[in-house]
N, C-alpha and C. Protein backbone atom coordinates (compact mmCIF):
# COMPACT_ATOMS: atom_id res chain seq x y z
N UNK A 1 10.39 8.11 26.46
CA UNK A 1 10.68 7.67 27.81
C UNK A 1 11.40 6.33 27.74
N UNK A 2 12.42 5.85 28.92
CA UNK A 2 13.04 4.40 28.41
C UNK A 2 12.34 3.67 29.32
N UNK A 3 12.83 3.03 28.39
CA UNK A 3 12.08 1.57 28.97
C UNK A 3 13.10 0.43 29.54
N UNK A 4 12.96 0.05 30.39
CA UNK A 4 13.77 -1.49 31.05
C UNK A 4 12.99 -2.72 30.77
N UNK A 5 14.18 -3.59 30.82
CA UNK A 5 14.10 -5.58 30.38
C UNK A 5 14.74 -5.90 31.70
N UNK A 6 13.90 -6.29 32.56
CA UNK A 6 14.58 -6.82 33.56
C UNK A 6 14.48 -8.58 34.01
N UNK A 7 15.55 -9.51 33.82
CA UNK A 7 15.72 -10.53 33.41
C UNK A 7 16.39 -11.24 34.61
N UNK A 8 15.78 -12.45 35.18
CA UNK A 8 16.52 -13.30 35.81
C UNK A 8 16.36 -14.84 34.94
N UNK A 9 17.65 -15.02 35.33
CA UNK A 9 18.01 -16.25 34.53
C UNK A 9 18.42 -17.07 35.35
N UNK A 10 17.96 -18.77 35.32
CA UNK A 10 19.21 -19.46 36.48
C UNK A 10 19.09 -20.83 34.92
N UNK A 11 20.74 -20.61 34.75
CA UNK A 11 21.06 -21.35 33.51
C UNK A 11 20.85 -22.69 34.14
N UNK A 12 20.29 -23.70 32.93
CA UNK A 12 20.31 -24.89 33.39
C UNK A 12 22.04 -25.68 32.37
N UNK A 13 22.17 -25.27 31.15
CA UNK A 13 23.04 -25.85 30.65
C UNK A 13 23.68 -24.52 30.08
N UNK A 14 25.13 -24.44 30.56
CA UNK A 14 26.07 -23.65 30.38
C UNK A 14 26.53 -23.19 28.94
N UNK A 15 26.77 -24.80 28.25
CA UNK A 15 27.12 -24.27 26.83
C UNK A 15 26.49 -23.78 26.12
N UNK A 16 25.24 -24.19 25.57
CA UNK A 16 23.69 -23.36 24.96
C UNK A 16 24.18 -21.95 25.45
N UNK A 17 23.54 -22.05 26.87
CA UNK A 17 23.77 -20.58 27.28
C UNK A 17 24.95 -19.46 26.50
N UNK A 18 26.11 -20.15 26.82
CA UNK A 18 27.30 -19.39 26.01
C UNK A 18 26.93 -18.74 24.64
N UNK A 19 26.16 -19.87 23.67
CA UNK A 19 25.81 -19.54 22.13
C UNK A 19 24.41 -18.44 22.48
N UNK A 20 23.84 -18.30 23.32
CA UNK A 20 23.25 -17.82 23.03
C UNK A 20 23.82 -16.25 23.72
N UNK A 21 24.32 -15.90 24.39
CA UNK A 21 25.56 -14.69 24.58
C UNK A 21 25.71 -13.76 23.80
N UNK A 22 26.36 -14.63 22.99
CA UNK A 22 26.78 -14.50 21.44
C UNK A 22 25.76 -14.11 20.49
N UNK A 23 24.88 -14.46 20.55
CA UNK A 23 23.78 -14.21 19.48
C UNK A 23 22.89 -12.49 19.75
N UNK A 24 22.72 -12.76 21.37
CA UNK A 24 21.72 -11.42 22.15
C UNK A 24 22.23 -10.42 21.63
N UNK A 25 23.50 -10.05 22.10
CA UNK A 25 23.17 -8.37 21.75
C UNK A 25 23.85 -7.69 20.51
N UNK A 26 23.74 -8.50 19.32
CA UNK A 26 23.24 -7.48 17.85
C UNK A 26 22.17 -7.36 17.96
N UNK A 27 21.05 -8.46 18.30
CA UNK A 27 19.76 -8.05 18.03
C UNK A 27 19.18 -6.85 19.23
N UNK A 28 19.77 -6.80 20.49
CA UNK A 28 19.78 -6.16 21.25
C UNK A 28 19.99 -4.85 20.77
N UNK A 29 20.95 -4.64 20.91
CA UNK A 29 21.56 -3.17 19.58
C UNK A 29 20.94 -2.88 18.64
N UNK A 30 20.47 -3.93 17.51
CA UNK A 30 19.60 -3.23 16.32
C UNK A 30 17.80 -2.32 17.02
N UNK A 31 17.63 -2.81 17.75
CA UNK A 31 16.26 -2.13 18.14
C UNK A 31 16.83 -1.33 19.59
N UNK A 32 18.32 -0.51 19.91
CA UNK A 32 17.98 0.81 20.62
C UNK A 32 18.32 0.48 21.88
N UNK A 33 18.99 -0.87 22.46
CA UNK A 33 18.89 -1.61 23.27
C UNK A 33 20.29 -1.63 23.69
N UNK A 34 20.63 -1.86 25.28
CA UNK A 34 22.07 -1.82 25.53
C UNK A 34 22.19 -2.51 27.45
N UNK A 35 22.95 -3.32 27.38
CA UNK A 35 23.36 -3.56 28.93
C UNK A 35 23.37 -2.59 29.76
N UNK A 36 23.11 -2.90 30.82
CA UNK A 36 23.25 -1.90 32.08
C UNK A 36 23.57 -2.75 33.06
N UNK A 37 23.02 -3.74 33.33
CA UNK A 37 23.87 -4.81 34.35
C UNK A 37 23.83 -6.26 33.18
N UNK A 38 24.89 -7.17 33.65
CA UNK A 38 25.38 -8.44 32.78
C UNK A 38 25.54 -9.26 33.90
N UNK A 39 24.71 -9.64 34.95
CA UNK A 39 24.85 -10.88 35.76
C UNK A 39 26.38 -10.78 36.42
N UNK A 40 26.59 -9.40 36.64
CA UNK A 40 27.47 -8.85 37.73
C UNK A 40 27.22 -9.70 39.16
N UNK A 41 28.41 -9.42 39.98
CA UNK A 41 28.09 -9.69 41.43
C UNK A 41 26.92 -8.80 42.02
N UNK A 42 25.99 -9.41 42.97
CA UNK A 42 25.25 -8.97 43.42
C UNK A 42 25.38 -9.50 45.29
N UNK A 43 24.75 -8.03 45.69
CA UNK A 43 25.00 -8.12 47.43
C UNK A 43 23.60 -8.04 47.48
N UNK A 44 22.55 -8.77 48.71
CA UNK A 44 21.45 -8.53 49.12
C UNK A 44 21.73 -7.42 49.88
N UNK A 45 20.96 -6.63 50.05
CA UNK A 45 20.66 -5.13 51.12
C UNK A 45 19.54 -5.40 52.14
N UNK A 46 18.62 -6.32 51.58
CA UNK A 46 17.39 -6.26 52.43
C UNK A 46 16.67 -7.42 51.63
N UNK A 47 15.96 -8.48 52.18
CA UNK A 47 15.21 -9.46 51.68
C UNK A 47 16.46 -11.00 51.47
N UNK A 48 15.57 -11.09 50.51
CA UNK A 48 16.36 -12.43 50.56
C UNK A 48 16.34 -12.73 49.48
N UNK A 49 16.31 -12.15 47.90
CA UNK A 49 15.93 -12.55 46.41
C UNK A 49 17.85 -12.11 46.48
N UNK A 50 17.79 -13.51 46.02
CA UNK A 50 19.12 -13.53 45.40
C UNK A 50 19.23 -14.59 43.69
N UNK A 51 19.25 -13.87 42.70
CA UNK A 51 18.52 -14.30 41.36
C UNK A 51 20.21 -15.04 41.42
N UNK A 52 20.50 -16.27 40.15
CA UNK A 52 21.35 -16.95 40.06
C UNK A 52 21.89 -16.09 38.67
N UNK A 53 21.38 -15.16 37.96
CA UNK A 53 21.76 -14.30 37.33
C UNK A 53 20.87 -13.02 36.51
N UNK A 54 21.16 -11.96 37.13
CA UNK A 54 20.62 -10.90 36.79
C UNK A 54 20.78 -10.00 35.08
N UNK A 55 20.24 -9.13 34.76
CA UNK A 55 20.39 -8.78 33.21
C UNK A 55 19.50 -7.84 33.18
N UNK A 56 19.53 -6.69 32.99
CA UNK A 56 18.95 -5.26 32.83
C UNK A 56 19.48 -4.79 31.57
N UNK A 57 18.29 -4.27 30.82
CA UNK A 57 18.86 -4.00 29.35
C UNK A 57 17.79 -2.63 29.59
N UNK A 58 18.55 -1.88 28.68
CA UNK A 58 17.61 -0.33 28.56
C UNK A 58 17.74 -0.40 27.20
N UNK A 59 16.05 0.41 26.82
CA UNK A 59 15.63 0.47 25.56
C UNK A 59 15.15 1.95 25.63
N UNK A 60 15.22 2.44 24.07
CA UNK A 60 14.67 3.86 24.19
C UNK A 60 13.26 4.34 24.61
N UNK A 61 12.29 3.18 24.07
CA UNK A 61 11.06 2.91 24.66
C UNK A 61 10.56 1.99 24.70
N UNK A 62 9.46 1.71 25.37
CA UNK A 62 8.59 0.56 25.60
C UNK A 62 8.39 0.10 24.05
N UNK A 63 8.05 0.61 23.48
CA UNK A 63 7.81 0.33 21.54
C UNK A 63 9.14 -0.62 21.13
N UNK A 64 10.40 0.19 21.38
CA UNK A 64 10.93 -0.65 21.03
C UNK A 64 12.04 -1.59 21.69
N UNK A 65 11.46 -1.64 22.54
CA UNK A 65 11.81 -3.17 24.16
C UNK A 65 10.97 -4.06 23.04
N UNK A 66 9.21 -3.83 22.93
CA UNK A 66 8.82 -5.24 22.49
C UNK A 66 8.81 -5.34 20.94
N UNK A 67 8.97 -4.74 20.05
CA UNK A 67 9.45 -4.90 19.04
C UNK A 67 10.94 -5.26 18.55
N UNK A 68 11.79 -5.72 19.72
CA UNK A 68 13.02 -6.17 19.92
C UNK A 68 12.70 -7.79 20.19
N UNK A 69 11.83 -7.88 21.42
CA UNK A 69 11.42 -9.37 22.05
C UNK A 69 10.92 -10.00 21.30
N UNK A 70 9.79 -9.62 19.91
CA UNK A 70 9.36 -10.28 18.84
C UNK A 70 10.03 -9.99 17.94
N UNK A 71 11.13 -9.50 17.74
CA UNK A 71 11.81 -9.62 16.43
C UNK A 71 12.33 -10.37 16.11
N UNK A 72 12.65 -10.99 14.55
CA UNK A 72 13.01 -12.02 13.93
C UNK A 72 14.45 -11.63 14.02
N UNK A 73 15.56 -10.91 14.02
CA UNK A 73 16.90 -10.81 14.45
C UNK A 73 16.76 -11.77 15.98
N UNK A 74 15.73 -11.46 17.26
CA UNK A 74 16.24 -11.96 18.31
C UNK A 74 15.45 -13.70 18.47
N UNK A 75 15.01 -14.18 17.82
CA UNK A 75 14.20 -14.82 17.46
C UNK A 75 15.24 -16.49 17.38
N UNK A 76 16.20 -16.46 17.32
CA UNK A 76 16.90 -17.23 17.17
C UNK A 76 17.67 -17.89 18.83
N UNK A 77 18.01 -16.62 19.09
CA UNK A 77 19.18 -16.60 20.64
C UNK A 77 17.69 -16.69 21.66
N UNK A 78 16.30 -15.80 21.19
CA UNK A 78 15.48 -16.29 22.11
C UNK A 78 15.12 -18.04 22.35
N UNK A 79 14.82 -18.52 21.30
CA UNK A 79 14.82 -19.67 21.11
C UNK A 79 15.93 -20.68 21.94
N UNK A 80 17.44 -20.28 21.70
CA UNK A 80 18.08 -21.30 22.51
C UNK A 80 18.27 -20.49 23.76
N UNK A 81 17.88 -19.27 24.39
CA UNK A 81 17.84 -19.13 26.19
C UNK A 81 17.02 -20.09 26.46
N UNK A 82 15.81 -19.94 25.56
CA UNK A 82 14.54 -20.95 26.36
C UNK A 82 14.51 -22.23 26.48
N UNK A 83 15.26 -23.00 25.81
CA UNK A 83 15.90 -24.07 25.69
C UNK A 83 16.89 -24.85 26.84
N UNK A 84 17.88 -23.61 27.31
CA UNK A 84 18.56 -24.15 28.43
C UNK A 84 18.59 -22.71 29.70
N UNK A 85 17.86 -22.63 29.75
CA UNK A 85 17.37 -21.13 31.33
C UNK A 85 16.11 -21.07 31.60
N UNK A 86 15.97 -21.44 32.92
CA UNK A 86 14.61 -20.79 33.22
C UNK A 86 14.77 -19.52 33.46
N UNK A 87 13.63 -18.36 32.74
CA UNK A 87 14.24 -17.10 32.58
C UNK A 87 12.74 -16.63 33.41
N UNK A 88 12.72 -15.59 34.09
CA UNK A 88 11.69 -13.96 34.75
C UNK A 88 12.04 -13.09 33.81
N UNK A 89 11.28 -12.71 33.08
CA UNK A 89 11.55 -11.45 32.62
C UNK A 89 10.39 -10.11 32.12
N UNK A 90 10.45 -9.03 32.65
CA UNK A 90 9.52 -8.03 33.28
C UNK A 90 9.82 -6.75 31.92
N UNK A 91 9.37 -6.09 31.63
CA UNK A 91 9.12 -4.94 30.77
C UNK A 91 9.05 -3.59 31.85
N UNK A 92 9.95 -2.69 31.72
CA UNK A 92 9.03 -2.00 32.55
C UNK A 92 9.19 -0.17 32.43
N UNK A 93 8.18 0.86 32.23
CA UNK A 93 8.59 1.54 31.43
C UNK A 93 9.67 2.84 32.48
N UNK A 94 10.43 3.69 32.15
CA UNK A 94 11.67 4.20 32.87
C UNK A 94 10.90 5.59 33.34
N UNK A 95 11.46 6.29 33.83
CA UNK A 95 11.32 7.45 34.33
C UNK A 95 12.13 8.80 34.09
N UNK A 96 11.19 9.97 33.68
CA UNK A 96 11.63 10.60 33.04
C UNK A 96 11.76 12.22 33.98
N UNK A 97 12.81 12.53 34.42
CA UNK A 97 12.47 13.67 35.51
C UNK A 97 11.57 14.94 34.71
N UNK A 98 11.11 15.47 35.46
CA UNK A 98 10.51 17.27 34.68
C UNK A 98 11.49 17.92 34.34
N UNK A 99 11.37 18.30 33.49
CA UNK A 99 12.24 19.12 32.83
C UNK A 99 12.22 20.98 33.41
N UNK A 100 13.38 21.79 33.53
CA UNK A 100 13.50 22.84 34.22
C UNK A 100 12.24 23.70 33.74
N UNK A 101 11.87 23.06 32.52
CA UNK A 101 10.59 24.30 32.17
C UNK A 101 8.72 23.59 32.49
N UNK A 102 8.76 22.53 33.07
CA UNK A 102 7.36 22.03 33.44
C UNK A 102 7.67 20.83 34.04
């Protein structure tokens, strides 16, 4: 079943941020992992949560979403987000329709 990383970020220092860009998604990629939104434009529909930057990553499963988040590949670029972003970020597992036979 997949799993989602759903991430708000509101950068405090731009350049950090940049290096760390750069660093996310090999380690992203080595554990199964891939963009789905990149802090695209966003329209409110309803409410009022308007994040200063959004980031949705899909993983093949929950297993390996957090065996990605503690891995020593991401361990580095985690280190400098946390450094300059205050980051939200949620785990959450995906949905899988029934299949035509159950």
């Amino acid at each position: 079943m997949p799993a989602y990383v759903v991430v708000q970020v509101a950068v405090d220092d731009p350049a950090v941020y940049e290096k760390y860009k750069a660093l996310a998604p090999p380690a992203i990629a080595a554990y199964g992992g891939r963009y789905i939104v990149r802090a695209g434009p966003s329209e409110i529909l309803e409410g009022t949560w308007q994040p200063p930057r959004l980031v949705l990553l899909e993983f093949p499963t929950m297993q390996q979403a957090r065996a990605w988040w503690a891995s020593p590949e991401y361990a580095a670029a985690k280190a400098l987000r946390q450094s300059c972003a205050e980051t939200e970020m949620l785990l959450i597992e995906g949905f899988a329709p029934p299949t035509a036979s159950g």
